[in-house]
PDB file of N, CA and C in Angstrom:
ATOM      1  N   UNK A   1       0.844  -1.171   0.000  1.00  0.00           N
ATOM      2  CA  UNK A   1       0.000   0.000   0.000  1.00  0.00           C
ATOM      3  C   UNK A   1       0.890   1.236   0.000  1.00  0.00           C
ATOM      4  N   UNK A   2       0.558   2.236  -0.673  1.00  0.00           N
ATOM      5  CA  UNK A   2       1.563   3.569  -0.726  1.00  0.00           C
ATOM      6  C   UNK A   2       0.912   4.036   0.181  1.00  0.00           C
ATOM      7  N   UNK A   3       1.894   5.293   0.356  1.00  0.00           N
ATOM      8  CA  UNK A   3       2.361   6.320   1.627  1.00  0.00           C
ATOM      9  C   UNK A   3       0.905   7.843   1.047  1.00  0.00           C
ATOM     10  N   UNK A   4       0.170   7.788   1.469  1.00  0.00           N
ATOM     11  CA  UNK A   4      -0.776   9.123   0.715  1.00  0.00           C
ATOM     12  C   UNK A   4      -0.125  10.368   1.852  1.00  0.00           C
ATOM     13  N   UNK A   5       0.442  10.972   0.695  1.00  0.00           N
ATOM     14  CA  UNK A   5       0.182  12.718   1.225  1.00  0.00           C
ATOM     15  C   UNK A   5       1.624  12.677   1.656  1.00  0.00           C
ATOM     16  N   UNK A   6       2.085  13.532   2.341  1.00  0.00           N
ATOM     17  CA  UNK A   6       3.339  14.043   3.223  1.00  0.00           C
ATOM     18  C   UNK A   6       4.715  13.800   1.891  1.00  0.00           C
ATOM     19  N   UNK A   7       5.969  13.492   2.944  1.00  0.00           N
ATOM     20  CA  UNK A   7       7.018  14.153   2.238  1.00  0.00           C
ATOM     21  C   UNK A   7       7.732  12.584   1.949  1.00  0.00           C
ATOM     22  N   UNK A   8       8.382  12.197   1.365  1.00  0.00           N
ATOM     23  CA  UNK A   8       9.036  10.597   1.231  1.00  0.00           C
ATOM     24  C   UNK A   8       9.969  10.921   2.267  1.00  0.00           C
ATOM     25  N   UNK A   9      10.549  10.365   3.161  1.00  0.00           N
ATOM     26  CA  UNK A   9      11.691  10.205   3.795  1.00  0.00           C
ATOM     27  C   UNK A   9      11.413  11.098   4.954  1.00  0.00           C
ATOM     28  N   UNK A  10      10.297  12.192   5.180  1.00  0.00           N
ATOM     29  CA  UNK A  10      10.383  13.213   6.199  1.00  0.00           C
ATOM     30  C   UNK A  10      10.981  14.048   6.390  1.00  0.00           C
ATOM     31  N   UNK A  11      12.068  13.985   5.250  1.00  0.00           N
ATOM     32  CA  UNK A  11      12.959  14.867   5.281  1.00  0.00           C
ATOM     33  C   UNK A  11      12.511  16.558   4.669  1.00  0.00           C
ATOM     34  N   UNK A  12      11.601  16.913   3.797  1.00  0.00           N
ATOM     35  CA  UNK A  12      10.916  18.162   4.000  1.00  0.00           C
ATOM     36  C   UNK A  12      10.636  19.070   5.174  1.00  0.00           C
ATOM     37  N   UNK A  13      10.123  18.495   5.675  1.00  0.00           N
ATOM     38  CA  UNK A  13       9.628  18.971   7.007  1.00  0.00           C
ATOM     39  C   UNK A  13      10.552  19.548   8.217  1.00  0.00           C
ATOM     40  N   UNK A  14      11.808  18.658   7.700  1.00  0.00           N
ATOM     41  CA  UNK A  14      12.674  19.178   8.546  1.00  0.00           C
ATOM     42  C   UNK A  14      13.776  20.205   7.945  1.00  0.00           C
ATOM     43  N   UNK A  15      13.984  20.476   7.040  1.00  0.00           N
ATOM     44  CA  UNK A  15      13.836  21.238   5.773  1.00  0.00           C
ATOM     45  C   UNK A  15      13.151  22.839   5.889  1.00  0.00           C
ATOM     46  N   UNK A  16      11.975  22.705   6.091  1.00  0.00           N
ATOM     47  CA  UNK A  16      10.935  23.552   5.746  1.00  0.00           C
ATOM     48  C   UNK A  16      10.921  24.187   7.332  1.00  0.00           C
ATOM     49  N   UNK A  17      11.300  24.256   8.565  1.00  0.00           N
ATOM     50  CA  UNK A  17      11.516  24.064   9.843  1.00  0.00           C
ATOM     51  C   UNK A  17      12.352  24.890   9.955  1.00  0.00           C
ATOM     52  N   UNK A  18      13.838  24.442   8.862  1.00  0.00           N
ATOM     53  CA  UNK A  18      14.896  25.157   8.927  1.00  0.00           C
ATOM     54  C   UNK A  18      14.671  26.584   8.497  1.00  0.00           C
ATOM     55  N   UNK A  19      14.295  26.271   7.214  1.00  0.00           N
ATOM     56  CA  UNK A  19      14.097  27.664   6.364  1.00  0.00           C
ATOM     57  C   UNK A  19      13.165  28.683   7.250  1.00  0.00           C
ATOM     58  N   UNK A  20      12.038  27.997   7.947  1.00  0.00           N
ATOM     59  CA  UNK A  20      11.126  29.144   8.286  1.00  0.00           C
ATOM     60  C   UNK A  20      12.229  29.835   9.923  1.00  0.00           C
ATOM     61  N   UNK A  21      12.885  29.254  10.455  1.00  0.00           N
ATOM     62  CA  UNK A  21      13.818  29.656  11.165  1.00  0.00           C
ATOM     63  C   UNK A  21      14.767  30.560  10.896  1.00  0.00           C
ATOM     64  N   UNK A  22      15.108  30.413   9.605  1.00  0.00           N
ATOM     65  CA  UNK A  22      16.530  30.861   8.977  1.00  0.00           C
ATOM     66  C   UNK A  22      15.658  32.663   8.312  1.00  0.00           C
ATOM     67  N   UNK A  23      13.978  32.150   7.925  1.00  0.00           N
ATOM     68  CA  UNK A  23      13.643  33.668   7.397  1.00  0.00           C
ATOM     69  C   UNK A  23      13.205  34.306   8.767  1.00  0.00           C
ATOM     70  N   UNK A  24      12.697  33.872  10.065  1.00  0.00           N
ATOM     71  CA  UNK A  24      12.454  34.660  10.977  1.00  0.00           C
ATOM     72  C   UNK A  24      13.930  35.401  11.762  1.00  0.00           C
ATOM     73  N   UNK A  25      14.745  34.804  11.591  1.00  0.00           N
ATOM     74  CA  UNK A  25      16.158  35.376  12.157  1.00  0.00           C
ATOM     75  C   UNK A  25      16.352  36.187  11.400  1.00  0.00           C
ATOM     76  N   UNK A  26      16.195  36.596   9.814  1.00  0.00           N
ATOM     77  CA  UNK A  26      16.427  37.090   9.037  1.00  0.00           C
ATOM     78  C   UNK A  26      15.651  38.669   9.057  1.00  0.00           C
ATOM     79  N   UNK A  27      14.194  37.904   9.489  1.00  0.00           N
ATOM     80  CA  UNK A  27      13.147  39.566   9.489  1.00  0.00           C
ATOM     81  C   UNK A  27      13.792  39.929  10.597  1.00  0.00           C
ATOM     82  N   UNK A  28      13.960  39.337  11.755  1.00  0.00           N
ATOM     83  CA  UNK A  28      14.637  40.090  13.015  1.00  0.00           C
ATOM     84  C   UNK A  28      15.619  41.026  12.721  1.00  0.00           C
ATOM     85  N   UNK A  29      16.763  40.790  12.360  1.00  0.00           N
ATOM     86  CA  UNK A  29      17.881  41.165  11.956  1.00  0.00           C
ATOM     87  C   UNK A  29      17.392  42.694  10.790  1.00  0.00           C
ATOM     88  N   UNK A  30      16.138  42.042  10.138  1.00  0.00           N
ATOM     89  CA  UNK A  30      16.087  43.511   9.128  1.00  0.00           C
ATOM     90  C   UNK A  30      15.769  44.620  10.226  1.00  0.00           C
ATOM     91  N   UNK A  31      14.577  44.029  10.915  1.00  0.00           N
ATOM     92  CA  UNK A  31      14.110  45.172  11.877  1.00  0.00           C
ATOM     93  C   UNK A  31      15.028  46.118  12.429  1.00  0.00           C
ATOM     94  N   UNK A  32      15.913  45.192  13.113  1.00  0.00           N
ATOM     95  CA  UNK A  32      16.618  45.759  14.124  1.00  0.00           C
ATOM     96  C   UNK A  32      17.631  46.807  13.238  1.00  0.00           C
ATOM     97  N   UNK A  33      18.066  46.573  12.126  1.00  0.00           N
ATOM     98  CA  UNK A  33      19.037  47.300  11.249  1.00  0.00           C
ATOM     99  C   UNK A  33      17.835  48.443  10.899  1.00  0.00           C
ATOM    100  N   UNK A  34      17.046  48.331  10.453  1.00  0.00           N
ATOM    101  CA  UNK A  34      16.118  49.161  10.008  1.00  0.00           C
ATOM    102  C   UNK A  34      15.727  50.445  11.242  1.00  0.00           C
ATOM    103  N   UNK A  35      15.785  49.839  12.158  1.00  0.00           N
ATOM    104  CA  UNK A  35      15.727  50.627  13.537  1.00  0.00           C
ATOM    105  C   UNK A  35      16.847  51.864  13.736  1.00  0.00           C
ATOM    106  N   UNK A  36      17.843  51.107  13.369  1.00  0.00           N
ATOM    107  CA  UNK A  36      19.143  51.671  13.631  1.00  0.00           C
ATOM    108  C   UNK A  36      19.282  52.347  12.492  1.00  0.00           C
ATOM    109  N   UNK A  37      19.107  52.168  11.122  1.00  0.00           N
ATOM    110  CA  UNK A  37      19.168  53.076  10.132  1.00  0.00           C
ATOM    111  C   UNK A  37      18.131  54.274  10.247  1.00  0.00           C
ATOM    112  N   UNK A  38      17.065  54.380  10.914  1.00  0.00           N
ATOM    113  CA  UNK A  38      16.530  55.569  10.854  1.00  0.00           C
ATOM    114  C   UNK A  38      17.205  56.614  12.056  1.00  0.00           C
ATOM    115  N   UNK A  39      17.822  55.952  12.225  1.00  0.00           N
ATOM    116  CA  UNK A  39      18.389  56.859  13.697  1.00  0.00           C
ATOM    117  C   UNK A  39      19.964  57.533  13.416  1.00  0.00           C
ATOM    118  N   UNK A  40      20.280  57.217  11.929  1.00  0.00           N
ATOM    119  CA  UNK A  40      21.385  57.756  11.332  1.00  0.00           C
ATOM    120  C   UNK A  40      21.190  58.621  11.091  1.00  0.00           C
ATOM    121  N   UNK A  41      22.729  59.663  11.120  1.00  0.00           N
ATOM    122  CA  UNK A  41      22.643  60.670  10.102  1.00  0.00           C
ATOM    123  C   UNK A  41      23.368  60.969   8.736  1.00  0.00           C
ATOM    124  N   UNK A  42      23.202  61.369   7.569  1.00  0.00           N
ATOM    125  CA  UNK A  42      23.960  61.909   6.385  1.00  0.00           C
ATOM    126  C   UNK A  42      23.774  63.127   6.156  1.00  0.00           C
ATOM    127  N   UNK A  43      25.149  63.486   5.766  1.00  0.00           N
ATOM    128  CA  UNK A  43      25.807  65.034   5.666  1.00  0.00           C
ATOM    129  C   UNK A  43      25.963  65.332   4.304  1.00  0.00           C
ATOM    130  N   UNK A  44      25.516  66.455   3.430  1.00  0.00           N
ATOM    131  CA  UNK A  44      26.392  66.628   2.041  1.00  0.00           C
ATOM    132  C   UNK A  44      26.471  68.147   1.915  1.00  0.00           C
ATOM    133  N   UNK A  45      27.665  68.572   1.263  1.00  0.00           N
ATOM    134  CA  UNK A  45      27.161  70.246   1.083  1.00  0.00           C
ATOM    135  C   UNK A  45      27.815  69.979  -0.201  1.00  0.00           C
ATOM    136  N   UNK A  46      27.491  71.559  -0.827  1.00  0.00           N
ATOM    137  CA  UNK A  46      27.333  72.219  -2.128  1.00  0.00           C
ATOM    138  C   UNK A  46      27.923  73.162  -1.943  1.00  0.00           C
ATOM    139  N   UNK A  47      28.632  73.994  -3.710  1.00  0.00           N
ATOM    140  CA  UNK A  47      29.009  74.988  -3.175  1.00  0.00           C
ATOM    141  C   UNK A  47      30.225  75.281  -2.904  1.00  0.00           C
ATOM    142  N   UNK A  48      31.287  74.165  -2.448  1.00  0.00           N
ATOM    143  CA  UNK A  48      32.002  74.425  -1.869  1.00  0.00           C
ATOM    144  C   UNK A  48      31.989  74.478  -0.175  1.00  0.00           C
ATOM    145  N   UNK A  49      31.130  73.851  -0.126  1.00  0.00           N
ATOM    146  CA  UNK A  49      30.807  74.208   1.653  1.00  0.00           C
ATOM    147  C   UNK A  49      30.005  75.194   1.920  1.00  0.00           C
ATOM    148  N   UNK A  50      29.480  76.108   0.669  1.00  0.00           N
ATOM    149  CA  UNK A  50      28.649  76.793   1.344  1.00  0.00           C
ATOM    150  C   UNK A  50      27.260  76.721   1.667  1.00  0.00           C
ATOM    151  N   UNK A  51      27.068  75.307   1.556  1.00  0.00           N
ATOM    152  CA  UNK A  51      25.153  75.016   1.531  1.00  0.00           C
ATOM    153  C   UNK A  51      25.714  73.296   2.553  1.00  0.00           C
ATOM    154  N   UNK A  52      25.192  73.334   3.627  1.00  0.00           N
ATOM    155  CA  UNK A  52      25.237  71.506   4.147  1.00  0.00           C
ATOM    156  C   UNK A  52      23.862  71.586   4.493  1.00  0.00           C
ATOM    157  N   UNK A  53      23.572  70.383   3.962  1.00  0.00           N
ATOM    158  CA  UNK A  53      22.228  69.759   4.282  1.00  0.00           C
ATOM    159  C   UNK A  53      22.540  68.107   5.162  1.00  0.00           C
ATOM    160  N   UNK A  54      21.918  68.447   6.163  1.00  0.00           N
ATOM    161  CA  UNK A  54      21.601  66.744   6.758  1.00  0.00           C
ATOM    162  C   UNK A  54      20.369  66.073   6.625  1.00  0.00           C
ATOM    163  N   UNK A  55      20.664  64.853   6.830  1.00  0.00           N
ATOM    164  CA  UNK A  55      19.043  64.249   6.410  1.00  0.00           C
ATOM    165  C   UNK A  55      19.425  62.968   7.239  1.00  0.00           C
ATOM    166  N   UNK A  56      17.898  62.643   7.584  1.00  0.00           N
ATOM    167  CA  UNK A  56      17.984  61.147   8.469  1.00  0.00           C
ATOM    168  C   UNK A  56      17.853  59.718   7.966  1.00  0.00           C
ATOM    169  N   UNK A  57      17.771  58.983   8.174  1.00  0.00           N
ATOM    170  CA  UNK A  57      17.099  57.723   7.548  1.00  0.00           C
ATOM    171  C   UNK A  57      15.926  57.468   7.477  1.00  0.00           C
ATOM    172  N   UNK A  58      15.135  58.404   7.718  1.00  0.00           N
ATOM    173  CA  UNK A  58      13.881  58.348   7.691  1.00  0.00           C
ATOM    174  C   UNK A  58      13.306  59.338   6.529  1.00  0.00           C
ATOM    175  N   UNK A  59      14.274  59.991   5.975  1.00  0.00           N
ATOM    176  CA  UNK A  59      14.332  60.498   4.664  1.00  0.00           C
ATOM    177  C   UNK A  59      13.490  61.967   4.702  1.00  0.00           C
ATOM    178  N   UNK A  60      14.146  62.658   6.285  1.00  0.00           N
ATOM    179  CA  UNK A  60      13.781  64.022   6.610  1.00  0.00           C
ATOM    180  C   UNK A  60      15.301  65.104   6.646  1.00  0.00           C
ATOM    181  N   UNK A  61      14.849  65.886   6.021  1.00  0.00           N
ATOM    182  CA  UNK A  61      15.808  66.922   5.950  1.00  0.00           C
ATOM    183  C   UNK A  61      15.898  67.242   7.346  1.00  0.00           C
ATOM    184  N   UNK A  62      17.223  67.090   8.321  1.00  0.00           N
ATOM    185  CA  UNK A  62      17.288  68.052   9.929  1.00  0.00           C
ATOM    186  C   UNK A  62      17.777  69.159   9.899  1.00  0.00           C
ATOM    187  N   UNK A  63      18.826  69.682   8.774  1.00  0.00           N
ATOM    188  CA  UNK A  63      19.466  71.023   8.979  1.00  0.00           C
ATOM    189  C   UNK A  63      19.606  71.151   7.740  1.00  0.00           C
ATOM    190  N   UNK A  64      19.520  72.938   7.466  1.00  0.00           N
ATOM    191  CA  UNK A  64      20.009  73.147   6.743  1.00  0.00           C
ATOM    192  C   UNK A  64      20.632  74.333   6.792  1.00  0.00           C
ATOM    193  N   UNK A  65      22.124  74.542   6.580  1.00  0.00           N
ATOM    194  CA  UNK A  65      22.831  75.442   6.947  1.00  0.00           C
ATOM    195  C   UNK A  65      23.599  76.398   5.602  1.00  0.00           C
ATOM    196  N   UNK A  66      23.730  77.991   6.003  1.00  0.00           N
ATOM    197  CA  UNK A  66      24.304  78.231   4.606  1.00  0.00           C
ATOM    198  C   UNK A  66      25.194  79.516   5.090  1.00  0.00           C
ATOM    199  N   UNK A  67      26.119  79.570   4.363  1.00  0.00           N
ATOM    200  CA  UNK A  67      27.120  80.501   5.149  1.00  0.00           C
ATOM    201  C   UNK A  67      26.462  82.045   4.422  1.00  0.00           C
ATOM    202  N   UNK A  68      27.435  82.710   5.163  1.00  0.00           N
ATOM    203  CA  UNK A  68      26.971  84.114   4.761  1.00  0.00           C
ATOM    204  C   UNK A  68      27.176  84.320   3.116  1.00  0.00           C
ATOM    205  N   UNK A  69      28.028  84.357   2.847  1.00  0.00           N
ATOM    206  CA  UNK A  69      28.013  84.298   0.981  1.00  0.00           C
ATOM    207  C   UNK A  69      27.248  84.093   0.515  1.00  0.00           C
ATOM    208  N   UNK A  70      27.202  82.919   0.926  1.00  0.00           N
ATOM    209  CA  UNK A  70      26.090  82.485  -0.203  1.00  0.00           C
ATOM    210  C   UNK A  70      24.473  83.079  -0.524  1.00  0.00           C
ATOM    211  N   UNK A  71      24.626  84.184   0.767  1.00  0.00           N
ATOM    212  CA  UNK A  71      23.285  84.912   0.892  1.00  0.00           C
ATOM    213  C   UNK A  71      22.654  86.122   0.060  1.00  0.00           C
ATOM    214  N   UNK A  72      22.768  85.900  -0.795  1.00  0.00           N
ATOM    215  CA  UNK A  72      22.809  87.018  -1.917  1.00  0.00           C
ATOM    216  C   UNK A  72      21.405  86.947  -2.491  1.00  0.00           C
ATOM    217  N   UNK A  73      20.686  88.093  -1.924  1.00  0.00           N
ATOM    218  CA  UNK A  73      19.444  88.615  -2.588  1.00  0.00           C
ATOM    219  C   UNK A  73      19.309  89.072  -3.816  1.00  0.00           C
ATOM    220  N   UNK A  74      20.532  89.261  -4.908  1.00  0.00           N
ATOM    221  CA  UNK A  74      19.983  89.061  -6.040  1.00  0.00           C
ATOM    222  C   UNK A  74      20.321  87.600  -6.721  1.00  0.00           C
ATOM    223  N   UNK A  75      20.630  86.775  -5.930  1.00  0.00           N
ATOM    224  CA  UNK A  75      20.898  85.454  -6.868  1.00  0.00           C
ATOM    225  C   UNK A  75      19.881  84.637  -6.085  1.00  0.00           C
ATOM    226  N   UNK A  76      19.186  84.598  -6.306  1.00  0.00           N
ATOM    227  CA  UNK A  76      18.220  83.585  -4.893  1.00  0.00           C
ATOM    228  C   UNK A  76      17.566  82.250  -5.663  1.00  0.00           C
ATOM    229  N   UNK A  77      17.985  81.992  -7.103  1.00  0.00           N
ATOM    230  CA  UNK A  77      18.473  81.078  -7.753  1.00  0.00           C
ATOM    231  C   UNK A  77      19.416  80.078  -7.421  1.00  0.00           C
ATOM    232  N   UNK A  78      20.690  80.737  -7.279  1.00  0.00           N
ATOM    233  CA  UNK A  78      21.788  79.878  -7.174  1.00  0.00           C
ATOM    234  C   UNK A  78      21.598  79.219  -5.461  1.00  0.00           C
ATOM    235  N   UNK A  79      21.180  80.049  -4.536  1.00  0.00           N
ATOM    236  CA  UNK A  79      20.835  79.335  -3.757  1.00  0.00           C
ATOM    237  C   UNK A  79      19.862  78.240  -3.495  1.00  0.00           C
ATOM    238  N   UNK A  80      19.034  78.671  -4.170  1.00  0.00           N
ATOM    239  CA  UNK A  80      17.865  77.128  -4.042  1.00  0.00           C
ATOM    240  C   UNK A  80      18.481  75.774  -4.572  1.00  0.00           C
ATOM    241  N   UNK A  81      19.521  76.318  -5.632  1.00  0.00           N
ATOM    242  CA  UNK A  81      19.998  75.410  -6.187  1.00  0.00           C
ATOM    243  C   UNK A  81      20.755  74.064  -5.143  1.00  0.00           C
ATOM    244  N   UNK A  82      21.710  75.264  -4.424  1.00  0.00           N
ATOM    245  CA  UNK A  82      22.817  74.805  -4.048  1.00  0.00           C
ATOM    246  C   UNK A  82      21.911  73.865  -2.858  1.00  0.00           C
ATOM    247  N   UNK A  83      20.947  74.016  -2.297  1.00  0.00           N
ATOM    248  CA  UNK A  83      19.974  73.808  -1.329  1.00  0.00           C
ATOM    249  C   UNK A  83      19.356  72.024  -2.026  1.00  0.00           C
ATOM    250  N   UNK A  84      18.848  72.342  -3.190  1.00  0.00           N
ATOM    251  CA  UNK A  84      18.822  71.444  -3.620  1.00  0.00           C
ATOM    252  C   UNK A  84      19.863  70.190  -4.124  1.00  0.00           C
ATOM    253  N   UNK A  85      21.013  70.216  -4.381  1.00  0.00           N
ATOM    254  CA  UNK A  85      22.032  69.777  -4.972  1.00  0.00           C
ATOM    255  C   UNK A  85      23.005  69.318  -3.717  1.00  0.00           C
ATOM    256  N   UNK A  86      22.878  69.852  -2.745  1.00  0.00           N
ATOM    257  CA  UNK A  86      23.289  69.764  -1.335  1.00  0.00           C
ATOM    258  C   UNK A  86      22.303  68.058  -0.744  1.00  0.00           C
ATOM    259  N   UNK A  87      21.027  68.486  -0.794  1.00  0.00           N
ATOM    260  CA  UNK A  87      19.894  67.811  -0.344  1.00  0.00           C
ATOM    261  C   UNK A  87      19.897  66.198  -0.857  1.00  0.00           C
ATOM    262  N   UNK A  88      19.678  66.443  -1.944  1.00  0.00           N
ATOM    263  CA  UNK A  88      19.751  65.591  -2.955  1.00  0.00           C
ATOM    264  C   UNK A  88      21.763  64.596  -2.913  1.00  0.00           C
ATOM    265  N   UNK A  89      22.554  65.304  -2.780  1.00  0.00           N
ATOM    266  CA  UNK A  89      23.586  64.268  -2.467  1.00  0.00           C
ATOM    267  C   UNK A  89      23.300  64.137  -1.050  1.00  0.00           C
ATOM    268  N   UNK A  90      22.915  63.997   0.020  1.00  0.00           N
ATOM    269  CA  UNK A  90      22.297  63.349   1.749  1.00  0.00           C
ATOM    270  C   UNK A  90      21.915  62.557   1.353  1.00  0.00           C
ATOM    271  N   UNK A  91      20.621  62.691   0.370  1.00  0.00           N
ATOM    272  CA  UNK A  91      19.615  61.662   0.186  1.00  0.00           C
ATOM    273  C   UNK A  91      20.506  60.267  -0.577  1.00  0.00           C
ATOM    274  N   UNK A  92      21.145  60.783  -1.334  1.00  0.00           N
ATOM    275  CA  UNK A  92      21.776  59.931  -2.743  1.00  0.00           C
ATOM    276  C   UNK A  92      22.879  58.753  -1.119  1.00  0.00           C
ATOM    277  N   UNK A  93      23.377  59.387  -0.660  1.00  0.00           N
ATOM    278  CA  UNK A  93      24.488  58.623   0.229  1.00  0.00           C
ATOM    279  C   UNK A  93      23.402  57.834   1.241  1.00  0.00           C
ATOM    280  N   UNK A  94      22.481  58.073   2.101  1.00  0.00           N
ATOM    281  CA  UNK A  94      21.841  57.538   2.477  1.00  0.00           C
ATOM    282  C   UNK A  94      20.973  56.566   1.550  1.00  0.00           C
ATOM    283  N   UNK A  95      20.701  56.653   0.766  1.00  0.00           N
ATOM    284  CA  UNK A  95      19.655  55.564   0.220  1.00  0.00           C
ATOM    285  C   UNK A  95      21.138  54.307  -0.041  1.00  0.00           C
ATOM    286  N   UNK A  96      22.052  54.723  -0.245  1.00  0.00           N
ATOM    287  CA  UNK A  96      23.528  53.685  -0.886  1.00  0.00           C
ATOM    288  C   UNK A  96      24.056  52.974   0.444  1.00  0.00           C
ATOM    289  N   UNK A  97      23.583  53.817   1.123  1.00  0.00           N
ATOM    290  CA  UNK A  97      23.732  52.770   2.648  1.00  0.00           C
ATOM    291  C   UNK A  97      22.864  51.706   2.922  1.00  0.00           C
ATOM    292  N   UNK A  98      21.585  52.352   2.659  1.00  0.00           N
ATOM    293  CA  UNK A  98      20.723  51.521   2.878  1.00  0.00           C
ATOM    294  C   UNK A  98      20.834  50.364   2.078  1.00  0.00           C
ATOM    295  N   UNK A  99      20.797  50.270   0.337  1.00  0.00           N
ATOM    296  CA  UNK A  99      21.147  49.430  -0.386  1.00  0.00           C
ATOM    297  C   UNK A  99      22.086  48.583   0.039  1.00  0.00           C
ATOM    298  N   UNK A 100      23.370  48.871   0.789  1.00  0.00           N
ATOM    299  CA  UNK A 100      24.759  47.881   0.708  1.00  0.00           C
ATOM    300  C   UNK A 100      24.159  47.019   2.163  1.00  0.00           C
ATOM    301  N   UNK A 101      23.111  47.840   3.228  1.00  0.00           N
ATOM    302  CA  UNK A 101      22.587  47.286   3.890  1.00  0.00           C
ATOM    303  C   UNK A 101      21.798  46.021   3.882  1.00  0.00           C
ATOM    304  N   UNK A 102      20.856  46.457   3.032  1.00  0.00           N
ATOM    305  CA  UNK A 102      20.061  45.161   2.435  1.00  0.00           C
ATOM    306  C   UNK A 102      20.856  44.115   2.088  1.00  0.00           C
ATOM    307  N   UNK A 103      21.742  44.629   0.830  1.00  0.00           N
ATOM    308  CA  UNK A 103      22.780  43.867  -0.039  1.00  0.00           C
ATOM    309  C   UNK A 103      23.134  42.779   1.369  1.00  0.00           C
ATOM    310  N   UNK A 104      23.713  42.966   2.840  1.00  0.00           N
ATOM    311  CA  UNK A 104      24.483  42.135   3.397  1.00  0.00           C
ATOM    312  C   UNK A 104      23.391  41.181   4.184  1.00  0.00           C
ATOM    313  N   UNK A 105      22.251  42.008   4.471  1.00  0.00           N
ATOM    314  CA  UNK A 105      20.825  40.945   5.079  1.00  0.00           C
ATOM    315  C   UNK A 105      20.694  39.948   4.250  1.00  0.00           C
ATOM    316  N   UNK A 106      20.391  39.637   2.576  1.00  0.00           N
ATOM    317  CA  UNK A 106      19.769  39.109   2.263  1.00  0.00           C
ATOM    318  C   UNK A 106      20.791  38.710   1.304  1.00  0.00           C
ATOM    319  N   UNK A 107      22.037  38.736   1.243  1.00  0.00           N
ATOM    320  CA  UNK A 107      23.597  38.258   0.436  1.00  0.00           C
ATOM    321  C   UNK A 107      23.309  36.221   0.260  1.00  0.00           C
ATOM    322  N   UNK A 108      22.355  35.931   1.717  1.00  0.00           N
ATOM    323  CA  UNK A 108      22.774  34.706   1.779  1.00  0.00           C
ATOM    324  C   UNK A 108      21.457  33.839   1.594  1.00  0.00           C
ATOM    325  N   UNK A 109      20.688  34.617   0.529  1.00  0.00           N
ATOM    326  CA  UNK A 109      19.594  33.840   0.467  1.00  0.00           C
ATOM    327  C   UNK A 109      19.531  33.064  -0.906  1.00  0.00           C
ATOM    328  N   UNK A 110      20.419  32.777  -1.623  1.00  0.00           N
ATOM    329  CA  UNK A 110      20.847  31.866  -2.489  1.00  0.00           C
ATOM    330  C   UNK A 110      20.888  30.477  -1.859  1.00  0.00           C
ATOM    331  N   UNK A 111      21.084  30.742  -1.026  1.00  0.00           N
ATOM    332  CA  UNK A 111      21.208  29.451   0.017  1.00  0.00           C
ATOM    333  C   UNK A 111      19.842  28.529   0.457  1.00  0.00           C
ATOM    334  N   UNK A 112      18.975  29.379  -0.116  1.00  0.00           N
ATOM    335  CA  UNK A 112      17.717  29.027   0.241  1.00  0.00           C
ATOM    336  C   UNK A 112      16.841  28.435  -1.053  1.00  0.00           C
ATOM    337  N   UNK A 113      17.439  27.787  -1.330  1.00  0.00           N
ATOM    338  CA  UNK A 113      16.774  27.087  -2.830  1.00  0.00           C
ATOM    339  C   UNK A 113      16.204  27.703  -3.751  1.00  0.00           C
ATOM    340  N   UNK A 114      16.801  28.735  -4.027  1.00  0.00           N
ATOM    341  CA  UNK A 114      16.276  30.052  -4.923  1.00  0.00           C
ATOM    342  C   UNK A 114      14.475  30.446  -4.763  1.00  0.00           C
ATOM    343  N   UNK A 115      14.528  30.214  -3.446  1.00  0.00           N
ATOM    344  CA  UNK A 115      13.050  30.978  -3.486  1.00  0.00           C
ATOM    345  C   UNK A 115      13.016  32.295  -3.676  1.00  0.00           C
ATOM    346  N   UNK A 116      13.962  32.915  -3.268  1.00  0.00           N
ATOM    347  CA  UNK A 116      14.234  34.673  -3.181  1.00  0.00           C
ATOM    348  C   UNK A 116      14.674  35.116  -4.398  1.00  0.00           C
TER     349      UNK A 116
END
């Protein structure tokens, strides 16, 4: 008489045990990095130094600082610029963290019978 249903050998199960172990250590580990990445900070200025913008991991601008020069009421162009271009490299370095971040969480999920 055959075996109806389940895995030949039982060996699935113990298998499938592992993996769901191996992805809950895994969400843990994102959390906790994820925790800690919003609580970073990134720095970039423009300009020459005369525009720094910081930004968090939570993808909020905290400062934005601009020296006296750069304060020129008839160019109020070049400043938005520099404001922007400042902003925008924070953001650019933070999101590349985050990426190489991920990149090392989830480096080892080849390992996992190409479900991922």
């Amino acid at each position: 008489m055959a075996k109806r249903g389940g895995f030949p050998g039982g060996a699935m199960p113990g298998n499938m045990n592992n993996l769901m172990k191996q992805a809950q250590r895994m969400q843990r580990q994102m959390e906790e990095k994820s925790k800690e990445f919003e609580d970073k900070e990134w720095e970039a200025t423009a300009g020459g130094g005369a525009v720094t913008v910081r930004v968090s991991g939570k993808k909020e601008i905290l400062s934005v600082k601009l020296t006296e020069e750069v304060v020129d009421p008839d160019d109020i162009e070049m400043l938005e610029d520099l404001i922007v271009a400042a902003t925008n490299e924070a953001l650019r370095k933070m999101e590349e963290e985050n990426a190489e971040m991920m990149q090392q969480l989830t480096g080892g999920l080849g390992g996992l019978g190409g479900m991922f």
